[in-house]
PDB file of N, CA and C in Angstrom:
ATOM      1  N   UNK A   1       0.858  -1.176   0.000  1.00  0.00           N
ATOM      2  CA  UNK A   1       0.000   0.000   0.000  1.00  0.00           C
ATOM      3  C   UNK A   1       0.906   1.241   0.000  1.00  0.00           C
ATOM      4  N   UNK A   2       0.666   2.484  -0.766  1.00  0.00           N
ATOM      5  CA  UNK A   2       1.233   3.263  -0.865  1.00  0.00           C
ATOM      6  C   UNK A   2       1.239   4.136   0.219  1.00  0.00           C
ATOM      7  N   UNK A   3       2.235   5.032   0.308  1.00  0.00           N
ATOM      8  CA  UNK A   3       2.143   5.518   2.135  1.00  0.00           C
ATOM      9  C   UNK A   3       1.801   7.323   1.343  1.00  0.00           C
ATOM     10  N   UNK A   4       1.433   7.800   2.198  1.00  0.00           N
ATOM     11  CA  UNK A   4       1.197   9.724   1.963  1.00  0.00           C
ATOM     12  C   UNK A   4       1.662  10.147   1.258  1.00  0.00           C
ATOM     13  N   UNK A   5       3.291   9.893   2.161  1.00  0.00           N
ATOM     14  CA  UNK A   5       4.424  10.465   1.019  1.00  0.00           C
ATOM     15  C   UNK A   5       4.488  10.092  -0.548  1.00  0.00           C
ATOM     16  N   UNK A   6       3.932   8.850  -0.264  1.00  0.00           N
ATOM     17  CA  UNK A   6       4.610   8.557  -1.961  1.00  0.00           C
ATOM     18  C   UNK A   6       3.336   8.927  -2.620  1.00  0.00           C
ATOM     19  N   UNK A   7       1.996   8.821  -2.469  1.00  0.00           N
ATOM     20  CA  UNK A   7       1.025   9.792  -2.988  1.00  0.00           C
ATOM     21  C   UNK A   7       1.592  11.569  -3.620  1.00  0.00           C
ATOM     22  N   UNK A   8       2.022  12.138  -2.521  1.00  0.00           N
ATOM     23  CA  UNK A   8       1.978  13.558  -2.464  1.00  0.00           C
ATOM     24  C   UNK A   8       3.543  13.708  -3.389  1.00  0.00           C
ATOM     25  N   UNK A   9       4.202  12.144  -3.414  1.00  0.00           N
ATOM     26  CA  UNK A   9       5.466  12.688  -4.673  1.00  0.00           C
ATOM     27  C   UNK A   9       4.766  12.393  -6.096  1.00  0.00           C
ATOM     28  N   UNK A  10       3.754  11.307  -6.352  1.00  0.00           N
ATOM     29  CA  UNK A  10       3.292  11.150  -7.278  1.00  0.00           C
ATOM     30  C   UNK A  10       2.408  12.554  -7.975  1.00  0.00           C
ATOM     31  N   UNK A  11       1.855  13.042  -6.821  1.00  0.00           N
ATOM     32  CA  UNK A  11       0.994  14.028  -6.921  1.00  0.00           C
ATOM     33  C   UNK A  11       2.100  15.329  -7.708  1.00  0.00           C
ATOM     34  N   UNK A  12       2.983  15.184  -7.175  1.00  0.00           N
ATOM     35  CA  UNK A  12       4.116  16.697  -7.254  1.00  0.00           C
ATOM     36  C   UNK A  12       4.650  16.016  -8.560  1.00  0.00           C
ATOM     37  N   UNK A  13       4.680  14.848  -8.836  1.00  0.00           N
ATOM     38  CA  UNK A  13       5.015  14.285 -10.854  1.00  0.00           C
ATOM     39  C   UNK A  13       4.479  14.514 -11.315  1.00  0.00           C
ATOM     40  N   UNK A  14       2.838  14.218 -11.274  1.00  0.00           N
ATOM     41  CA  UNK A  14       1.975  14.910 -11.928  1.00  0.00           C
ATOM     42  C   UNK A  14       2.009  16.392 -12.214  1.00  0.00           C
ATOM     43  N   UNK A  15       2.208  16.976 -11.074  1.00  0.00           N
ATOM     44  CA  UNK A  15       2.230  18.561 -11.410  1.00  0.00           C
ATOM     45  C   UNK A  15       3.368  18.996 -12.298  1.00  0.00           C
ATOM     46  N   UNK A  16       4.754  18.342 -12.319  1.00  0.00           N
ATOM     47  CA  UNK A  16       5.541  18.431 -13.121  1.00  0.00           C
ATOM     48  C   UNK A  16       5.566  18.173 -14.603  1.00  0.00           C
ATOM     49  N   UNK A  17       4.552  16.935 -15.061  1.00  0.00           N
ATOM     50  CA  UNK A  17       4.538  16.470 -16.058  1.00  0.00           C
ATOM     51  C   UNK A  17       3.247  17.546 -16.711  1.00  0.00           C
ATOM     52  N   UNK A  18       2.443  17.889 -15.955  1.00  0.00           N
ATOM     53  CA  UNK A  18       1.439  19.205 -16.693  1.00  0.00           C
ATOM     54  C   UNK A  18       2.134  20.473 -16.984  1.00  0.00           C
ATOM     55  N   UNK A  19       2.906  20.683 -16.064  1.00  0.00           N
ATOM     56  CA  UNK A  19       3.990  22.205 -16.372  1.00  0.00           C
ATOM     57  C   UNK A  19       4.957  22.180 -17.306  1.00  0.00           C
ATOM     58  N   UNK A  20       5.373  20.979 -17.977  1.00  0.00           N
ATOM     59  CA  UNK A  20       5.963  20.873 -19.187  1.00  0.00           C
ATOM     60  C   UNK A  20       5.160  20.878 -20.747  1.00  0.00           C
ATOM     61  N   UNK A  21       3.415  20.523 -20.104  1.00  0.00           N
ATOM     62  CA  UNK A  21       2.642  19.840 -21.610  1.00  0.00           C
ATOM     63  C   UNK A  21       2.348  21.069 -22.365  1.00  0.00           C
ATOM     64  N   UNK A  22       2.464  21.205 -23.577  1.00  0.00           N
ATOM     65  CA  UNK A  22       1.922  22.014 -24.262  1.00  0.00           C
ATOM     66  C   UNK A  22       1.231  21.452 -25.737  1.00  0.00           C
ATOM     67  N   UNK A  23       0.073  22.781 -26.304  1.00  0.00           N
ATOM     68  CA  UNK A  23      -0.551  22.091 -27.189  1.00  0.00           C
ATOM     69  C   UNK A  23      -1.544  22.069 -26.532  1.00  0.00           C
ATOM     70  N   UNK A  24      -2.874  21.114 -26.734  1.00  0.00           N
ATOM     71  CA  UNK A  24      -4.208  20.730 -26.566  1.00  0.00           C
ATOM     72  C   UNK A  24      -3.603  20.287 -24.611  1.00  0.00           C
ATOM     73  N   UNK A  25      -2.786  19.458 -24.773  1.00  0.00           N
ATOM     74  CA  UNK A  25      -2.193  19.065 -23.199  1.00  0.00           C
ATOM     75  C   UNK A  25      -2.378  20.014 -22.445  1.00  0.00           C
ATOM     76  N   UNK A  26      -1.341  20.927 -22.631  1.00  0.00           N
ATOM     77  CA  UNK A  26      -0.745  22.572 -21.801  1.00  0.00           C
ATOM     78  C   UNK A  26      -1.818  23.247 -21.978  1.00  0.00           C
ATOM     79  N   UNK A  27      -2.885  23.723 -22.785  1.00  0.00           N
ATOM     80  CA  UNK A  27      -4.174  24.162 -22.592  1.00  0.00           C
ATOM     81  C   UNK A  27      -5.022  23.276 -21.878  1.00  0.00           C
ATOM     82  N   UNK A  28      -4.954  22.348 -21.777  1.00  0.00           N
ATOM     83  CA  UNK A  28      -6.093  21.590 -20.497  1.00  0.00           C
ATOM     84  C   UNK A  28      -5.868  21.536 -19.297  1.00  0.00           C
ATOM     85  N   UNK A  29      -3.963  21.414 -19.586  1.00  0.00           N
ATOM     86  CA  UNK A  29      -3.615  21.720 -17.577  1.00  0.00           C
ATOM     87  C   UNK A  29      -3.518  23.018 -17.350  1.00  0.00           C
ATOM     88  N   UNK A  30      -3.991  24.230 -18.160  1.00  0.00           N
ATOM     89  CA  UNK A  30      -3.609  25.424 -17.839  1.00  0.00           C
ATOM     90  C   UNK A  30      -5.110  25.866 -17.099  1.00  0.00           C
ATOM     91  N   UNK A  31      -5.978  25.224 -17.066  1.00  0.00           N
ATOM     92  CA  UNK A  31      -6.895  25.596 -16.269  1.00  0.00           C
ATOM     93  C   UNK A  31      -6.717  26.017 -14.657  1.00  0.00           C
ATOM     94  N   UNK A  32      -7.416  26.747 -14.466  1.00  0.00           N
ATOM     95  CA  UNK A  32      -7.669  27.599 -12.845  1.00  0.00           C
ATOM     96  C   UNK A  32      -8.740  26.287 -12.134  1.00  0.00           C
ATOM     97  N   UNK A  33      -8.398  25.908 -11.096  1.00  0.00           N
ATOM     98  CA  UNK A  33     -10.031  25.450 -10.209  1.00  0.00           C
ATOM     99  C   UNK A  33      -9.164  24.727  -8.842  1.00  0.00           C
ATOM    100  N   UNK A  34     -10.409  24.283  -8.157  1.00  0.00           N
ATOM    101  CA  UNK A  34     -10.186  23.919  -7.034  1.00  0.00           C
ATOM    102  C   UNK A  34      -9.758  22.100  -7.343  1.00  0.00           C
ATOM    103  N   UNK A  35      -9.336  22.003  -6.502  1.00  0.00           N
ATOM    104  CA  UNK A  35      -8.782  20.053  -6.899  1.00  0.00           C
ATOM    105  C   UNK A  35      -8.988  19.477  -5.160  1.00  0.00           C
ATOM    106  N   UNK A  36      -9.507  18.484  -5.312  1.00  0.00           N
ATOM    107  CA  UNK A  36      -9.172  17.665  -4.441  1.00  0.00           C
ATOM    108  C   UNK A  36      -9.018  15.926  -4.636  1.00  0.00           C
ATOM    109  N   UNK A  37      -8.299  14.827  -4.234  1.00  0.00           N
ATOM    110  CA  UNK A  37      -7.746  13.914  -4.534  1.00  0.00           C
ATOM    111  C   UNK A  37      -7.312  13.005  -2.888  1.00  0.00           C
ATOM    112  N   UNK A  38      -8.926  12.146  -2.802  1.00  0.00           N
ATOM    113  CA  UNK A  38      -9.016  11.097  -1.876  1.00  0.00           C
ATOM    114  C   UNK A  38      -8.706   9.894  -2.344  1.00  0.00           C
ATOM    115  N   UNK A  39      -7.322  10.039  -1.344  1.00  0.00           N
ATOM    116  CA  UNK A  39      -6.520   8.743  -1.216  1.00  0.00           C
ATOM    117  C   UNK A  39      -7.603   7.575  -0.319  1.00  0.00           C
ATOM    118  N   UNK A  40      -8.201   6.631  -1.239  1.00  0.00           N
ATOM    119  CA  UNK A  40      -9.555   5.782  -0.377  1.00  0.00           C
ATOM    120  C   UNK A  40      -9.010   5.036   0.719  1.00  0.00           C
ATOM    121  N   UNK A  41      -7.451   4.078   0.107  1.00  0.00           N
ATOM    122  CA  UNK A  41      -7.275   3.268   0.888  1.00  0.00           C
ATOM    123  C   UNK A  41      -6.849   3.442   2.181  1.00  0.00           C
ATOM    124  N   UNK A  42      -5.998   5.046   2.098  1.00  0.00           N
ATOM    125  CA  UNK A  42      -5.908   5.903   3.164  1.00  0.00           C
ATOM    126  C   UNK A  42      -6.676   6.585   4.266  1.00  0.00           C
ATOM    127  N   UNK A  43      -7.364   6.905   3.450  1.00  0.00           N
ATOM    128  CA  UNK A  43      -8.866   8.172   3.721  1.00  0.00           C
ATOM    129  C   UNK A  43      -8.203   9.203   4.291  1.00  0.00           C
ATOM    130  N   UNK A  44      -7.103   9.809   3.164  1.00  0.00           N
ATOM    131  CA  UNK A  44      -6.715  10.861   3.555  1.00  0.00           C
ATOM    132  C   UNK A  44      -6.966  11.959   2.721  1.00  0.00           C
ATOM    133  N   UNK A  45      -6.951  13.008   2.241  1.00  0.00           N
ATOM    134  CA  UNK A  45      -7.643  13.899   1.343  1.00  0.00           C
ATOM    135  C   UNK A  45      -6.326  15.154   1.217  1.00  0.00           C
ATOM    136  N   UNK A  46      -5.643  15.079  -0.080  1.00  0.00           N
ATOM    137  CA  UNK A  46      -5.202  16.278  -0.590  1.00  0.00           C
ATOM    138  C   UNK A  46      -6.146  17.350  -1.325  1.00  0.00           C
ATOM    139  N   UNK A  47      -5.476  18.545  -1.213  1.00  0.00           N
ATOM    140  CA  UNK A  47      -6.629  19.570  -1.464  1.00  0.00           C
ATOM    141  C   UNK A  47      -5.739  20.678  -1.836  1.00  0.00           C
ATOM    142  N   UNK A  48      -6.195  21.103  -2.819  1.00  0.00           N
ATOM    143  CA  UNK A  48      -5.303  22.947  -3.323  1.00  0.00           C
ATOM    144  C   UNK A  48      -5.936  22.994  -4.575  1.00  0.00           C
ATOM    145  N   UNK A  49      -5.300  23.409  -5.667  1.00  0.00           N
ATOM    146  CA  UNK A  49      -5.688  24.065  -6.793  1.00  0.00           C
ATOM    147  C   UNK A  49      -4.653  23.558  -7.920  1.00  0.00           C
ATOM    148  N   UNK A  50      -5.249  23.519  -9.031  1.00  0.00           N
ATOM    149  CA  UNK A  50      -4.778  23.620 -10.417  1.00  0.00           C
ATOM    150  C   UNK A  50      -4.360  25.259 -10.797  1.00  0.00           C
ATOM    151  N   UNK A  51      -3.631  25.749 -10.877  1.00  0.00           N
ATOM    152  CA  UNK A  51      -3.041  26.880 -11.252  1.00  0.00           C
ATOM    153  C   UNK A  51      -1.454  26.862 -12.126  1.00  0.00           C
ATOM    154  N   UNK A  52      -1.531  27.964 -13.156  1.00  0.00           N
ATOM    155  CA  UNK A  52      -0.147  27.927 -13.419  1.00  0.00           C
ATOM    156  C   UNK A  52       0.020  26.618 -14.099  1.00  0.00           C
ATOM    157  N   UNK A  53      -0.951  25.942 -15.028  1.00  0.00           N
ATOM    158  CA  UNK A  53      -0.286  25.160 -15.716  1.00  0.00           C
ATOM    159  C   UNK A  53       0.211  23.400 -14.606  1.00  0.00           C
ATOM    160  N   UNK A  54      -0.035  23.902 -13.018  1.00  0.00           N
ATOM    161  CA  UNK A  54       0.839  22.911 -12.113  1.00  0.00           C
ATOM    162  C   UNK A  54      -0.499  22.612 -10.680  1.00  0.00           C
ATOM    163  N   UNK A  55      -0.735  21.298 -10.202  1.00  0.00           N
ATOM    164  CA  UNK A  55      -1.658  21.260  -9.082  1.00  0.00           C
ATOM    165  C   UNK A  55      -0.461  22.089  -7.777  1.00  0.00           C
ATOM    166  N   UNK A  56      -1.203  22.517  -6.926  1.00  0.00           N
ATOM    167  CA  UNK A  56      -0.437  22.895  -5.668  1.00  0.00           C
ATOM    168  C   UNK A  56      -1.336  22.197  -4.693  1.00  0.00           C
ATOM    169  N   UNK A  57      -0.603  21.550  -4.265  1.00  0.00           N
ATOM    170  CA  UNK A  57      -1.353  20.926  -2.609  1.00  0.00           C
ATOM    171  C   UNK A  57      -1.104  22.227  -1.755  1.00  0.00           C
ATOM    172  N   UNK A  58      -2.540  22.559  -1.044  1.00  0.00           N
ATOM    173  CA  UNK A  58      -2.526  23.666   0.107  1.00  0.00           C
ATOM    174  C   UNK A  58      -2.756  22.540   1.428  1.00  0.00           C
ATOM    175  N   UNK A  59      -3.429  22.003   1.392  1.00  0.00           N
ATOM    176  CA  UNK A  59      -3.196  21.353   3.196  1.00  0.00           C
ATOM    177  C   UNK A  59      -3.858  19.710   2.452  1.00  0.00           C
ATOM    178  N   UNK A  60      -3.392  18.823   3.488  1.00  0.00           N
ATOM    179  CA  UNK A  60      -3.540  17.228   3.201  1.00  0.00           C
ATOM    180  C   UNK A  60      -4.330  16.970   4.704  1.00  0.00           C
ATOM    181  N   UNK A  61      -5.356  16.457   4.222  1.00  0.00           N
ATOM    182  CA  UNK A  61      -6.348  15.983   6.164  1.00  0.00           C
ATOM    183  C   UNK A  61      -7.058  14.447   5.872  1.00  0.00           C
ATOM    184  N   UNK A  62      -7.257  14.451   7.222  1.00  0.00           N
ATOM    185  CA  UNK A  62      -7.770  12.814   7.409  1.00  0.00           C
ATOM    186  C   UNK A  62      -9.728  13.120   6.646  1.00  0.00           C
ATOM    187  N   UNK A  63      -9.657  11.788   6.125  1.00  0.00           N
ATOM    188  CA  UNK A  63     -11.475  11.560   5.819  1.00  0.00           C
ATOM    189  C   UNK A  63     -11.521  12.487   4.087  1.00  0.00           C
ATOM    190  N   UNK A  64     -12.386  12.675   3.765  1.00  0.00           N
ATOM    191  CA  UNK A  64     -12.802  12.643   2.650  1.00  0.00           C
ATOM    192  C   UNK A  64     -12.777  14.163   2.513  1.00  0.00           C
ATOM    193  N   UNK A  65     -12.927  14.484   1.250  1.00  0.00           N
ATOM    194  CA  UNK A  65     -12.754  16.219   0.930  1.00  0.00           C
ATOM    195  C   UNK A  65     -13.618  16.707   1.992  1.00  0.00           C
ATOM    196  N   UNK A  66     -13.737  17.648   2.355  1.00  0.00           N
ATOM    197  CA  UNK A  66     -14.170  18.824   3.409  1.00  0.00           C
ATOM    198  C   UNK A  66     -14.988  19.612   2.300  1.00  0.00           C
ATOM    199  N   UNK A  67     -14.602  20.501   1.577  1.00  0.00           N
ATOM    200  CA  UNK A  67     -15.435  21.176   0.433  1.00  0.00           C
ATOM    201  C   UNK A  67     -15.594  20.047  -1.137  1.00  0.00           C
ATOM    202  N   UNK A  68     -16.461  20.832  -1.383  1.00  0.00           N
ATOM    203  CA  UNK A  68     -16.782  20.523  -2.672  1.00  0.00           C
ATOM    204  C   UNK A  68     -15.509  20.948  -3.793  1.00  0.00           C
ATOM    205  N   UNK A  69     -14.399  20.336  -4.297  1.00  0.00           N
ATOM    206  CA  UNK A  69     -13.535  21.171  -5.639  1.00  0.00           C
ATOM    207  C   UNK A  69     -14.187  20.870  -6.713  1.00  0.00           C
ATOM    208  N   UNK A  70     -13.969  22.218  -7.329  1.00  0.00           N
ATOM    209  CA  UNK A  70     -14.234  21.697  -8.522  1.00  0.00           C
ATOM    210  C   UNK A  70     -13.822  20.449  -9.276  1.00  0.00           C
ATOM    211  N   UNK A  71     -12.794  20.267  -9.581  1.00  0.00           N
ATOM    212  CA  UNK A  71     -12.695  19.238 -10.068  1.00  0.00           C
ATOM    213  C   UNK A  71     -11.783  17.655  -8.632  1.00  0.00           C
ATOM    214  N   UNK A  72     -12.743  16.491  -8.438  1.00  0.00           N
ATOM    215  CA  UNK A  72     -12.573  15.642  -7.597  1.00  0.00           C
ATOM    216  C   UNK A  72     -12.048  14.419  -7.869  1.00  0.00           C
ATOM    217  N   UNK A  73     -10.698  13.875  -7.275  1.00  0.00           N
ATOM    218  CA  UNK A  73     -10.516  12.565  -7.785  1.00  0.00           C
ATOM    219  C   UNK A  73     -10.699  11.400  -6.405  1.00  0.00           C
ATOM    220  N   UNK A  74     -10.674  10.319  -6.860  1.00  0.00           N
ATOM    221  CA  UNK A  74     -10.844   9.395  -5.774  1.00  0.00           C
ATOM    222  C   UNK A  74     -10.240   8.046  -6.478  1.00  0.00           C
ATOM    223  N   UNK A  75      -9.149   7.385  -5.694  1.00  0.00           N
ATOM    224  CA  UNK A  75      -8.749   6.659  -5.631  1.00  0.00           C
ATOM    225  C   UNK A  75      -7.919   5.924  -4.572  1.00  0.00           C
ATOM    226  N   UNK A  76      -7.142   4.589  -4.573  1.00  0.00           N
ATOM    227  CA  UNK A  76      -6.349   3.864  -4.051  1.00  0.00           C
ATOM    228  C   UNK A  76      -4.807   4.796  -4.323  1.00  0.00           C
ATOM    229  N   UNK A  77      -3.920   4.534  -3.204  1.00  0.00           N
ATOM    230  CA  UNK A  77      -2.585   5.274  -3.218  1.00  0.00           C
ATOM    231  C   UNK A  77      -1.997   4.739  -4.306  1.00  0.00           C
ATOM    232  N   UNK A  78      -2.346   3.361  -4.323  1.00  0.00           N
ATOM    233  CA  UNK A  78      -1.208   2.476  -5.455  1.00  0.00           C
ATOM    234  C   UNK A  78      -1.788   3.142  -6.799  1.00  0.00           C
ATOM    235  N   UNK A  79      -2.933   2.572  -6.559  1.00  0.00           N
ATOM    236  CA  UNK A  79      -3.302   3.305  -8.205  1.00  0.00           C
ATOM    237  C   UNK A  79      -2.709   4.983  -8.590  1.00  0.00           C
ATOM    238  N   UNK A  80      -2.690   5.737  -7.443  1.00  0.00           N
ATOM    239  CA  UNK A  80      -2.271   7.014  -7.828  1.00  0.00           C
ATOM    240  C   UNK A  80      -1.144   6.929  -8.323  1.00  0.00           C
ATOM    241  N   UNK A  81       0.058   6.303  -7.611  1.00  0.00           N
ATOM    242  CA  UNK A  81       1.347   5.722  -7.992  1.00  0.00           C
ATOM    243  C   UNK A  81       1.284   5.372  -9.606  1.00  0.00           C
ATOM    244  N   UNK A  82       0.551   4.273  -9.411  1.00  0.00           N
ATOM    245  CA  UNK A  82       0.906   3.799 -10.965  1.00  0.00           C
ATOM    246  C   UNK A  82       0.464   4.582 -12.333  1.00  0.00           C
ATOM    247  N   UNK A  83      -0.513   5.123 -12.138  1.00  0.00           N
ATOM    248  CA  UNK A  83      -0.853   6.026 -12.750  1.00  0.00           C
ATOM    249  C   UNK A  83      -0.679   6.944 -13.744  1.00  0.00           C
ATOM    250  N   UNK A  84       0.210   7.752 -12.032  1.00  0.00           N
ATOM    251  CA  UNK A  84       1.468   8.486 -12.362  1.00  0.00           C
ATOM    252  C   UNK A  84       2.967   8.142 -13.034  1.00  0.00           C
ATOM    253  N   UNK A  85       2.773   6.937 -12.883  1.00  0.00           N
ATOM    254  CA  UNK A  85       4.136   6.421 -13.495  1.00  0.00           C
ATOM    255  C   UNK A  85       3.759   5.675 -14.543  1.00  0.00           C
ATOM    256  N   UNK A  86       2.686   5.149 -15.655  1.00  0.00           N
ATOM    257  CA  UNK A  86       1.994   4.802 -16.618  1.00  0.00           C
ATOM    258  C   UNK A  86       2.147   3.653 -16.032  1.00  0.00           C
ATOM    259  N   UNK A  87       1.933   3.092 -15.513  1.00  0.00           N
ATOM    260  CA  UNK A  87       1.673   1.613 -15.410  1.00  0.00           C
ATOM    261  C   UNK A  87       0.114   1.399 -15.174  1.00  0.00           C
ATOM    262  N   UNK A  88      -0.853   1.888 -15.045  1.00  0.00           N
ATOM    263  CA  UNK A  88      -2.609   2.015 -15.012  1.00  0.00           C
ATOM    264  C   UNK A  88      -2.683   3.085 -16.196  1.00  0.00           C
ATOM    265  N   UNK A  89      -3.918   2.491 -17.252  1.00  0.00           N
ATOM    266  CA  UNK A  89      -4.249   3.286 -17.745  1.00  0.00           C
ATOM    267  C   UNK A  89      -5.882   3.680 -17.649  1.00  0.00           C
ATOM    268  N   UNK A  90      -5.830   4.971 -17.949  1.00  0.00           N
ATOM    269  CA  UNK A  90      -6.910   5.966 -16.857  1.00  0.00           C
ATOM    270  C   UNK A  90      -8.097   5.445 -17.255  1.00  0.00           C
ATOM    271  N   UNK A  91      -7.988   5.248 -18.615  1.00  0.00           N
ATOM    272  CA  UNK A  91      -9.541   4.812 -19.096  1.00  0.00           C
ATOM    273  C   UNK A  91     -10.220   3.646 -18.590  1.00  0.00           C
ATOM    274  N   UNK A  92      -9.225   2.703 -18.752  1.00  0.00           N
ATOM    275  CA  UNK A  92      -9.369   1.728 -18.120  1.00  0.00           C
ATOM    276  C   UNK A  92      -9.620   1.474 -16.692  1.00  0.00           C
ATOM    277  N   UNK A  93      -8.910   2.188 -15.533  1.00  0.00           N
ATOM    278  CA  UNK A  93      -9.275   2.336 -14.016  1.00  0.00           C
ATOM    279  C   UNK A  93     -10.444   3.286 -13.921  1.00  0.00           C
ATOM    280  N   UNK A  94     -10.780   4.059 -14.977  1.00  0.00           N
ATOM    281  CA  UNK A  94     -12.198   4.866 -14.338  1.00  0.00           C
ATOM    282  C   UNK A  94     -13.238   4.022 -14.908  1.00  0.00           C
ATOM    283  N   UNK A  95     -13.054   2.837 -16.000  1.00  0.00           N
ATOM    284  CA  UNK A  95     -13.855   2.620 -16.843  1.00  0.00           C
ATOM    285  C   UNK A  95     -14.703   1.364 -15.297  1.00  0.00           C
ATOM    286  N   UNK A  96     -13.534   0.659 -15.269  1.00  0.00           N
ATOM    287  CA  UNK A  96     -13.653  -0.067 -14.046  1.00  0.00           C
ATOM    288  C   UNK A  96     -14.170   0.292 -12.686  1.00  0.00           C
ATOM    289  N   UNK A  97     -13.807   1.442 -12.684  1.00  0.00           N
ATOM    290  CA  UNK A  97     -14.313   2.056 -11.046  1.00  0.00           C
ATOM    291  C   UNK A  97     -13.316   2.350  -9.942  1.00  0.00           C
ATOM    292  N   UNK A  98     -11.967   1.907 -10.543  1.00  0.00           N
ATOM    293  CA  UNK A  98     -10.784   2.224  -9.415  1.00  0.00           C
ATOM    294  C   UNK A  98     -10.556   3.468  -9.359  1.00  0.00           C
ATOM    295  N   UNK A  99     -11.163   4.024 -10.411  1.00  0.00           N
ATOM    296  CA  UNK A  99     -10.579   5.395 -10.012  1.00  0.00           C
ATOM    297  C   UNK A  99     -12.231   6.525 -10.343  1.00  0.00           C
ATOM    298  N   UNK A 100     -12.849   7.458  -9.106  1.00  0.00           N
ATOM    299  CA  UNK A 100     -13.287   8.573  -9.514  1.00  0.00           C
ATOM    300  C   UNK A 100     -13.013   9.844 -10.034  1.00  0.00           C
ATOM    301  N   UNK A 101     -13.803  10.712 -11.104  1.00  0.00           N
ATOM    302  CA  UNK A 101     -13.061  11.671 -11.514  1.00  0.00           C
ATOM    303  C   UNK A 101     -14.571  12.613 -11.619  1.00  0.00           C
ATOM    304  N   UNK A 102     -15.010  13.186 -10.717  1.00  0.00           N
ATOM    305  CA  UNK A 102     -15.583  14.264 -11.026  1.00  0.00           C
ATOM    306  C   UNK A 102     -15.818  15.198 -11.208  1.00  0.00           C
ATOM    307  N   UNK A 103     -16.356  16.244 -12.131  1.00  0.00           N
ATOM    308  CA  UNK A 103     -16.068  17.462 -12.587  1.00  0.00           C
ATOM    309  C   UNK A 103     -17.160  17.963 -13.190  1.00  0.00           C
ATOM    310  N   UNK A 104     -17.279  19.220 -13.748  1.00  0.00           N
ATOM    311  CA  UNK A 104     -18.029  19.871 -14.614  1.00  0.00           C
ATOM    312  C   UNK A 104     -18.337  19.266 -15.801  1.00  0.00           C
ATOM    313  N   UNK A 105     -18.904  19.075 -16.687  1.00  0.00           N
ATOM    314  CA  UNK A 105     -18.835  18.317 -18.198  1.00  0.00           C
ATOM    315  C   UNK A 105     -18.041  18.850 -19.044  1.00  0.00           C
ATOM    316  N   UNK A 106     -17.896  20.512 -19.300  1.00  0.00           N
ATOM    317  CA  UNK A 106     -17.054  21.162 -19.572  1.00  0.00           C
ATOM    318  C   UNK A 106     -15.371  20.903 -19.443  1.00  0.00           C
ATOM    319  N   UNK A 107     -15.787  20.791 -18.113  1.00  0.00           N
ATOM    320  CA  UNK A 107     -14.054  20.474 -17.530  1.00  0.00           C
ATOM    321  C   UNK A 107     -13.732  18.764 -17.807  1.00  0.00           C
ATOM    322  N   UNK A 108     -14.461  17.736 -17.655  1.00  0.00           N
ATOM    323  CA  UNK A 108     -14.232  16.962 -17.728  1.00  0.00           C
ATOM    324  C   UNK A 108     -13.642  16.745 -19.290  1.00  0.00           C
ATOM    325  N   UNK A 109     -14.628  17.239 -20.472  1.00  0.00           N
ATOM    326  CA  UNK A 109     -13.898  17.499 -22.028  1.00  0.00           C
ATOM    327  C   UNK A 109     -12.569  18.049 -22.184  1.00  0.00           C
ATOM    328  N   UNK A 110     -11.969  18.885 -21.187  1.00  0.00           N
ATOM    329  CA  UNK A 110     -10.528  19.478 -21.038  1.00  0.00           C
ATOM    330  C   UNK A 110      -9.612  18.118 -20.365  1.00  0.00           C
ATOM    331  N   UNK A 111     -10.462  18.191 -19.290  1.00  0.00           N
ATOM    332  CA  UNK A 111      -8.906  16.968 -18.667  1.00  0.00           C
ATOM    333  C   UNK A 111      -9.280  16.141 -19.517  1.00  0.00           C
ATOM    334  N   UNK A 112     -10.157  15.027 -20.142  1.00  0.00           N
ATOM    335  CA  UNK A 112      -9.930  14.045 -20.581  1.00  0.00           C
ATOM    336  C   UNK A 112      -7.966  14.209 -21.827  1.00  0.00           C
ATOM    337  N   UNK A 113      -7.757  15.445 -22.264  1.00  0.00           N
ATOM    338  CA  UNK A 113      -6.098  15.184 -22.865  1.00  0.00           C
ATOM    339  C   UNK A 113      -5.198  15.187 -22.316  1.00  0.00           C
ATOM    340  N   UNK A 114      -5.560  15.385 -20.461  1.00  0.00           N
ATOM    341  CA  UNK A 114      -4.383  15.522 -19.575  1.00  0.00           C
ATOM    342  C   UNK A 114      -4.249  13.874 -19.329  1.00  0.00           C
ATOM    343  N   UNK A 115      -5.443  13.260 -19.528  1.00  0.00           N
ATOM    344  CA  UNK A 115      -5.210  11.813 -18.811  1.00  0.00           C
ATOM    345  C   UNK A 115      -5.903  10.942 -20.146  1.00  0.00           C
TER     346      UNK A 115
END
């Protein structure tokens, strides 16, 4: 099982690998909104914003998001891991159910080129 840390480094790859994308990519991660991303197996909840092209974690707490973000993910630590490192592919873990992704419909048509 994946531990916090290695969530919140996967999380900080991710943000790295959007701050490089450009094209249809770099316009979908260049969106503004609120993010949050429940670690299930944990039940721990990162929370900050998409800004700048990059997610920023503002505070990490026990139990499930606290507010509503705009855009919400939910998954297992491992899966975040692998994910992040292509070894899960997204369509496939949301198609399945390992992974939640909720959002605006709007927004959801944007991230679908980030993932």
């Amino acid at each position: 099982m994946a531990t916090i840390e290695e969530c919140r480094a996967a999380l900080g790859k991710l943000s790295d690998t959007m701050r490089g994308a450009e094209g249809e990519v770099g316009a979908a991660a260049a969106l503004e909104r609120s993010v949050s991303c429940h670690i299930t197996d944990l039940d721990v909840t990162f929370a900050g914003r998409m800004t700048g092209g990059r997610i920023e974690v503002d505070a990490i707490f026990p139990g499930p998001p606290r507010e509503k973000a705009r855009i919400r993910l939910a998954l297992a630590g491992d899966d975040l891991v692998a994910l992040v490192d292509g070894e899960l592919n997204f369509a496939t873990a949301w198609g399945s159910g390992r992974v939640r992704l909720e959002a605006s419909l709007l927004d959801l048509f944007r991230l679908r080129k980030l993932l």
